[in-house]
Protein backbone atom coordinates (compact mmCIF):
# COMPACT_ATOMS: atom_id res chain seq x y z
CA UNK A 1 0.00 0.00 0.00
CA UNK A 2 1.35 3.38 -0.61
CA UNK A 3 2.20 5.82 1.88
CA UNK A 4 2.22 9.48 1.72
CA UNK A 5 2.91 12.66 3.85
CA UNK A 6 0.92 15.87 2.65
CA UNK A 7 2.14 18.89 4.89
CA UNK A 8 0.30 22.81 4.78
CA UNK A 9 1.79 25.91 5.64
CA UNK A 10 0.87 28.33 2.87
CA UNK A 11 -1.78 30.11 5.04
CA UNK A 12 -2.72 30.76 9.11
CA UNK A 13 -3.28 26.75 9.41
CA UNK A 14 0.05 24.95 10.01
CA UNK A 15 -1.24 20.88 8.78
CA UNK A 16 0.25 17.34 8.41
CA UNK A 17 -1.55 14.16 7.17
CA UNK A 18 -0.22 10.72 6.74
CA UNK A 19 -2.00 7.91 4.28
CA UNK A 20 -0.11 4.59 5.56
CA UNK A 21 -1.77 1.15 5.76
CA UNK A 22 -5.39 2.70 4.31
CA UNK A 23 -5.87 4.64 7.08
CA UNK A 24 -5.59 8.71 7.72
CA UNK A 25 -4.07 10.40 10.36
CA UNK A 26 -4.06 14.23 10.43
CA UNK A 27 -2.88 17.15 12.99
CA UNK A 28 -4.03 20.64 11.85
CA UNK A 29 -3.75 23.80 14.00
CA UNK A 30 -3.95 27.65 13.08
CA UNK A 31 -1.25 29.07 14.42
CA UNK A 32 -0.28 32.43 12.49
CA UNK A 33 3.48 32.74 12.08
CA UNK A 34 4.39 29.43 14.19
CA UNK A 35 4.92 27.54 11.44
CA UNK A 36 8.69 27.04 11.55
CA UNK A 37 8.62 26.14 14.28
CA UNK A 38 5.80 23.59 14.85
CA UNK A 39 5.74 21.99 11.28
CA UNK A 40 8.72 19.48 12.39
CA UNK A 41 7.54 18.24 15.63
CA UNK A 42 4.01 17.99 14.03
CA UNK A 43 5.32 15.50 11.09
CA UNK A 44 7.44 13.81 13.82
CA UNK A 45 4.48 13.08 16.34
CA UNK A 46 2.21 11.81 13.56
CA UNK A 47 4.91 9.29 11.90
CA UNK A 48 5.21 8.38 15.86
CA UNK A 49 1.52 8.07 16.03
CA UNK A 50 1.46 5.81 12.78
CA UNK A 51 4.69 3.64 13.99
CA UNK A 52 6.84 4.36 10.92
CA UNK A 53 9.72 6.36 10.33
CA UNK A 54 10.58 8.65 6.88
CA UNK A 55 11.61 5.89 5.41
CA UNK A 56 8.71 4.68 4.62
CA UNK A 57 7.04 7.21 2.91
CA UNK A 58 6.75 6.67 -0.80
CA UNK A 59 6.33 10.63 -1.72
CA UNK A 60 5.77 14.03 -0.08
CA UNK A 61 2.88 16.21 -0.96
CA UNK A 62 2.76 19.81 -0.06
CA UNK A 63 0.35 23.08 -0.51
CA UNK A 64 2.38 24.67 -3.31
CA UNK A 65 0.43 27.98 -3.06
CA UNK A 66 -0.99 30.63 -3.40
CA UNK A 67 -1.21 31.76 -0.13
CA UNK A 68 1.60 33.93 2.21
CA UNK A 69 4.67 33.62 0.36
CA UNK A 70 6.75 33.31 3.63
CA UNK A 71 4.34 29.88 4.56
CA UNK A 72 4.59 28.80 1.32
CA UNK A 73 8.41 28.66 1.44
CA UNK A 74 8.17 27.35 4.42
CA UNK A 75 6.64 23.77 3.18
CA UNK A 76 8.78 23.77 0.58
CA UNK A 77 11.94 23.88 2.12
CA UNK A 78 10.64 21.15 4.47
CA UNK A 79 9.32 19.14 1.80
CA UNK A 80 12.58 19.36 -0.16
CA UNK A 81 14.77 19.05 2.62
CA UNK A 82 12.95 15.09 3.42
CA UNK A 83 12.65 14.85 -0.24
CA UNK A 84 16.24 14.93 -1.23
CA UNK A 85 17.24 13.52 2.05
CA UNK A 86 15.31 10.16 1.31
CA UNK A 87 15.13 10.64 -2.21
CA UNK A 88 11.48 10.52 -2.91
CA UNK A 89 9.28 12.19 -5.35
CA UNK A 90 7.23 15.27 -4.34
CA UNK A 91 3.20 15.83 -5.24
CA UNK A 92 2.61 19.69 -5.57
CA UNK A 93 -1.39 20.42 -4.82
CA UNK A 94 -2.75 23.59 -5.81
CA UNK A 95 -4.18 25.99 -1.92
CA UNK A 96 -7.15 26.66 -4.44
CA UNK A 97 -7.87 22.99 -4.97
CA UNK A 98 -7.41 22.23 -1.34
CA UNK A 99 -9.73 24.87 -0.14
CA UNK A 100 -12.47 23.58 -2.80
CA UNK A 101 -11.65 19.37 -1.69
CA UNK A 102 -12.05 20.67 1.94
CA UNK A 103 -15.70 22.60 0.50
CA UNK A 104 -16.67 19.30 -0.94
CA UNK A 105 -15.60 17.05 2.15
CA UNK A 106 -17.16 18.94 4.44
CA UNK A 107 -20.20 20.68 2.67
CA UNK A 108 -20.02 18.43 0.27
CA UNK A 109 -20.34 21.17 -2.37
CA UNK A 110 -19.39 20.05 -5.89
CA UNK A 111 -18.44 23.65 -7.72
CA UNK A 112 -16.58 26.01 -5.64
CA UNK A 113 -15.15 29.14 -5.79
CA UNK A 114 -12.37 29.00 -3.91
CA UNK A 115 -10.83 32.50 -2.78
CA UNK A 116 -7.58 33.51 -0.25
CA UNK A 117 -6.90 36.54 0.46
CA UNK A 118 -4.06 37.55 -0.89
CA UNK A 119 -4.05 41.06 0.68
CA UNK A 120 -3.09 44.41 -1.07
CA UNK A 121 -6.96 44.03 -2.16
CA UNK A 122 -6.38 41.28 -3.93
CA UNK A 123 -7.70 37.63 -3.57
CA UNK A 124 -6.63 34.57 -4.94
CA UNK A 125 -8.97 32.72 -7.48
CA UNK A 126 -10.10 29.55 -8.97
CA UNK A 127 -13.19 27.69 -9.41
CA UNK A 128 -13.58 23.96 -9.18
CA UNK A 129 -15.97 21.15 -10.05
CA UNK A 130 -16.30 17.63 -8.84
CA UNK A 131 -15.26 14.66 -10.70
CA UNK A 132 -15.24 11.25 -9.14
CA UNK A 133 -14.08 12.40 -5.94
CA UNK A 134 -11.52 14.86 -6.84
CA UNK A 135 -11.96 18.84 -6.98
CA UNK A 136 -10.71 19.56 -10.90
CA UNK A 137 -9.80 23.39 -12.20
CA UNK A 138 -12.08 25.09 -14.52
CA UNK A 139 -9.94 27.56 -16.30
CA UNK A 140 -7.31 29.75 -14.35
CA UNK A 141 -5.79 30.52 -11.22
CA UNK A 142 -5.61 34.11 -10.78
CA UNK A 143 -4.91 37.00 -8.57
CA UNK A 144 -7.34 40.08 -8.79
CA UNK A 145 -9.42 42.31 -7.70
CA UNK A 146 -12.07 41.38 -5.68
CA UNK A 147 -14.68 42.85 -8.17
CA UNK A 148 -13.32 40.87 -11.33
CA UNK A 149 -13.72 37.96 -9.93
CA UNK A 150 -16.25 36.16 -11.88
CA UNK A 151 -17.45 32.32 -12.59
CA UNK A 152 -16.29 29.71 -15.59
CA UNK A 153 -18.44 30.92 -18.54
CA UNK A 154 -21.56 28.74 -18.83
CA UNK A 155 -21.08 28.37 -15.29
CA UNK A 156 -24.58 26.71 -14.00
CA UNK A 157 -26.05 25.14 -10.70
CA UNK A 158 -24.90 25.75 -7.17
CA UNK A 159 -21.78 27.32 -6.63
CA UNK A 160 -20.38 27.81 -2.87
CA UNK A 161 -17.59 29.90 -2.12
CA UNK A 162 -14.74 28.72 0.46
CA UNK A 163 -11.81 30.72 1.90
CA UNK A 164 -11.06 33.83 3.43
CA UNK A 165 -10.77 35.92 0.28
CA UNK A 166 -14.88 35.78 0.58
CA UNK A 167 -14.52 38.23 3.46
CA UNK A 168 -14.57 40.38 0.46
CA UNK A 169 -18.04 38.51 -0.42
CA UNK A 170 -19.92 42.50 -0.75
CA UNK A 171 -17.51 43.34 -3.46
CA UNK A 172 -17.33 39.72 -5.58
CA UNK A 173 -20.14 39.74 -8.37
CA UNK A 174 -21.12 35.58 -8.18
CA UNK A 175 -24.25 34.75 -6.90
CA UNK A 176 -24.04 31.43 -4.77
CA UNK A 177 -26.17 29.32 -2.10
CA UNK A 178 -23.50 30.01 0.69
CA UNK A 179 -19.81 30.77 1.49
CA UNK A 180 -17.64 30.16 4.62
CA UNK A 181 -14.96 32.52 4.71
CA UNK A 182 -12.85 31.35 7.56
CA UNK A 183 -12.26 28.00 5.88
CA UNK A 184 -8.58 27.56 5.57
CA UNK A 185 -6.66 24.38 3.20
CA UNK A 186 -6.07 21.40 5.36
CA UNK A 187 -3.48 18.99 4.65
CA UNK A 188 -5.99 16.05 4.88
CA UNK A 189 -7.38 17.21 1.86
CA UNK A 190 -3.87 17.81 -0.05
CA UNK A 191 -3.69 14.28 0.53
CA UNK A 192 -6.78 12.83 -1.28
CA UNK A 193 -6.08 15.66 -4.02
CA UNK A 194 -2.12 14.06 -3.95
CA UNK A 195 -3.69 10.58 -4.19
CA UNK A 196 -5.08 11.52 -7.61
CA UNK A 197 -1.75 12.67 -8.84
CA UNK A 198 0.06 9.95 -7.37
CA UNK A 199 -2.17 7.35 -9.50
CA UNK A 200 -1.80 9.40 -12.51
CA UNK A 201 2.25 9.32 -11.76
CA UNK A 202 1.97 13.33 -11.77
CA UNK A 203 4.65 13.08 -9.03
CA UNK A 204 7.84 14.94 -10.18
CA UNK A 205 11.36 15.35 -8.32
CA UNK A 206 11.96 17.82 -4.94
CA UNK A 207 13.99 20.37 -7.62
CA UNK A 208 10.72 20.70 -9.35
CA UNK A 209 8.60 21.59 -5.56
CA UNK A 210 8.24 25.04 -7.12
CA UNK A 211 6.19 27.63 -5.30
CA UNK A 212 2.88 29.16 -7.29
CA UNK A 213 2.50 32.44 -6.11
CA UNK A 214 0.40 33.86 -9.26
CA UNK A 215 1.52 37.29 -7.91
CA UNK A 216 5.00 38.47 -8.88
CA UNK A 217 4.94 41.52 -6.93
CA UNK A 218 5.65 39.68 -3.21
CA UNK A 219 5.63 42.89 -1.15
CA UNK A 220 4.64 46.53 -1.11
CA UNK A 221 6.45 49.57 -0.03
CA UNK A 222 5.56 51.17 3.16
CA UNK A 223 4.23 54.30 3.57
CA UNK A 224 6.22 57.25 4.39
């Protein structure tokens, strides 16, 4: 049976989950800015929890943005670090995706519009739709405005929205049956999107755990 490690850092949730022997274990706190330090012991306690060491992980997924660039860099210099260390392959899942599997696990909504916020009145974008389990993009990620956000064209049926970028719900132009915005990506569910990729052999070497930021501007100036 295969056995993978999905870890999240890329927003104020700090989240491991391990697939090993069928079963799921998960730990998944929101801790803003504790990352570094926690992400470690938190991989360490649930490989202790599952009786296995590294070793026996076959790959390493990871939240490979968007979300804060300093989380997201974060994960990925963890993830690479065990990758090349044990020299396993790495599963890069879309924060979008994750935010939309968690919207389907939980709500079990099958089109969202999932939205971060990606500050400097922005927000993070991309719609999914369910098919067979798994949370698949329709079109782009993005970064934009708030106000151009906008649905798939021929968009139809329910659509809920997920994520904190729908704190800006006044100002988005999508009509949809309900949105939570303090749902945050959870490992658990960069797992079952990883599990996907790991079937279609979509897993790729730790020099290709590349960050997706969608924004190349990373920070702003202060004021004067």
């Amino acid at each position: 049976m295969t056995t993978l490690l999905a870890l999240d850092t890329a927003t104020e949730a700090c989240s491991v989950a391990l697939l090993h022997d069928g079963k799921v274990l998960t730990h998944y706190e929101v801790i803003p800015r504790l990352h570094a330090q926690k992400l470690l012991p938190m991989i360490k306690d649930l490989l202790a929890e599952a009786g296995i060491g590294l070793s026996a992980l076959d790959a390493i997924a990871f939240g490979r943005g968007p979300g804060a660039f300093t989380g997201v860099r974060i994960a990925i210099g963890v993830v690479q670090g065990l990758a090349f260390a044990l020299d396993r392959p790495v599963l890069p899942v879309s924060n979008l995706a994750a935010l939309a599997q968690r919207a389907y696990r939980e709500q079990g909504a099958n089109q969202v519009a999932a939205a971060i916020d990606a500050r400097m009145d922005e927000v993070y974008w991309g719609c999914y739709h369910q098919t067979a389990g798994e949370m698949r993009l329709l079109g782009a990620e993005a970064v934009l405005a708030p106000e151009h956000a906008v649905l798939p064209a021929q968009a139809s049926g329910d659509w809920f929205g997920a994520g904190t970028g729908w704190g800006y719900a006044d100002r988005i132009p999508v009509t949809l049956t309900a949105h939570d915005a303090s749902l945050l990506p959870h490992a658990q569910d960069i797992l079952n999107l990883a599990q996907f990729a790991w079937q279609r052999g979509e897993a790729v070497v730790a020099d290709d755990a590349q960050p997706v930021y969608l924004r190349d501007k990373v920070a702003t100036p202060k004021a004067r």
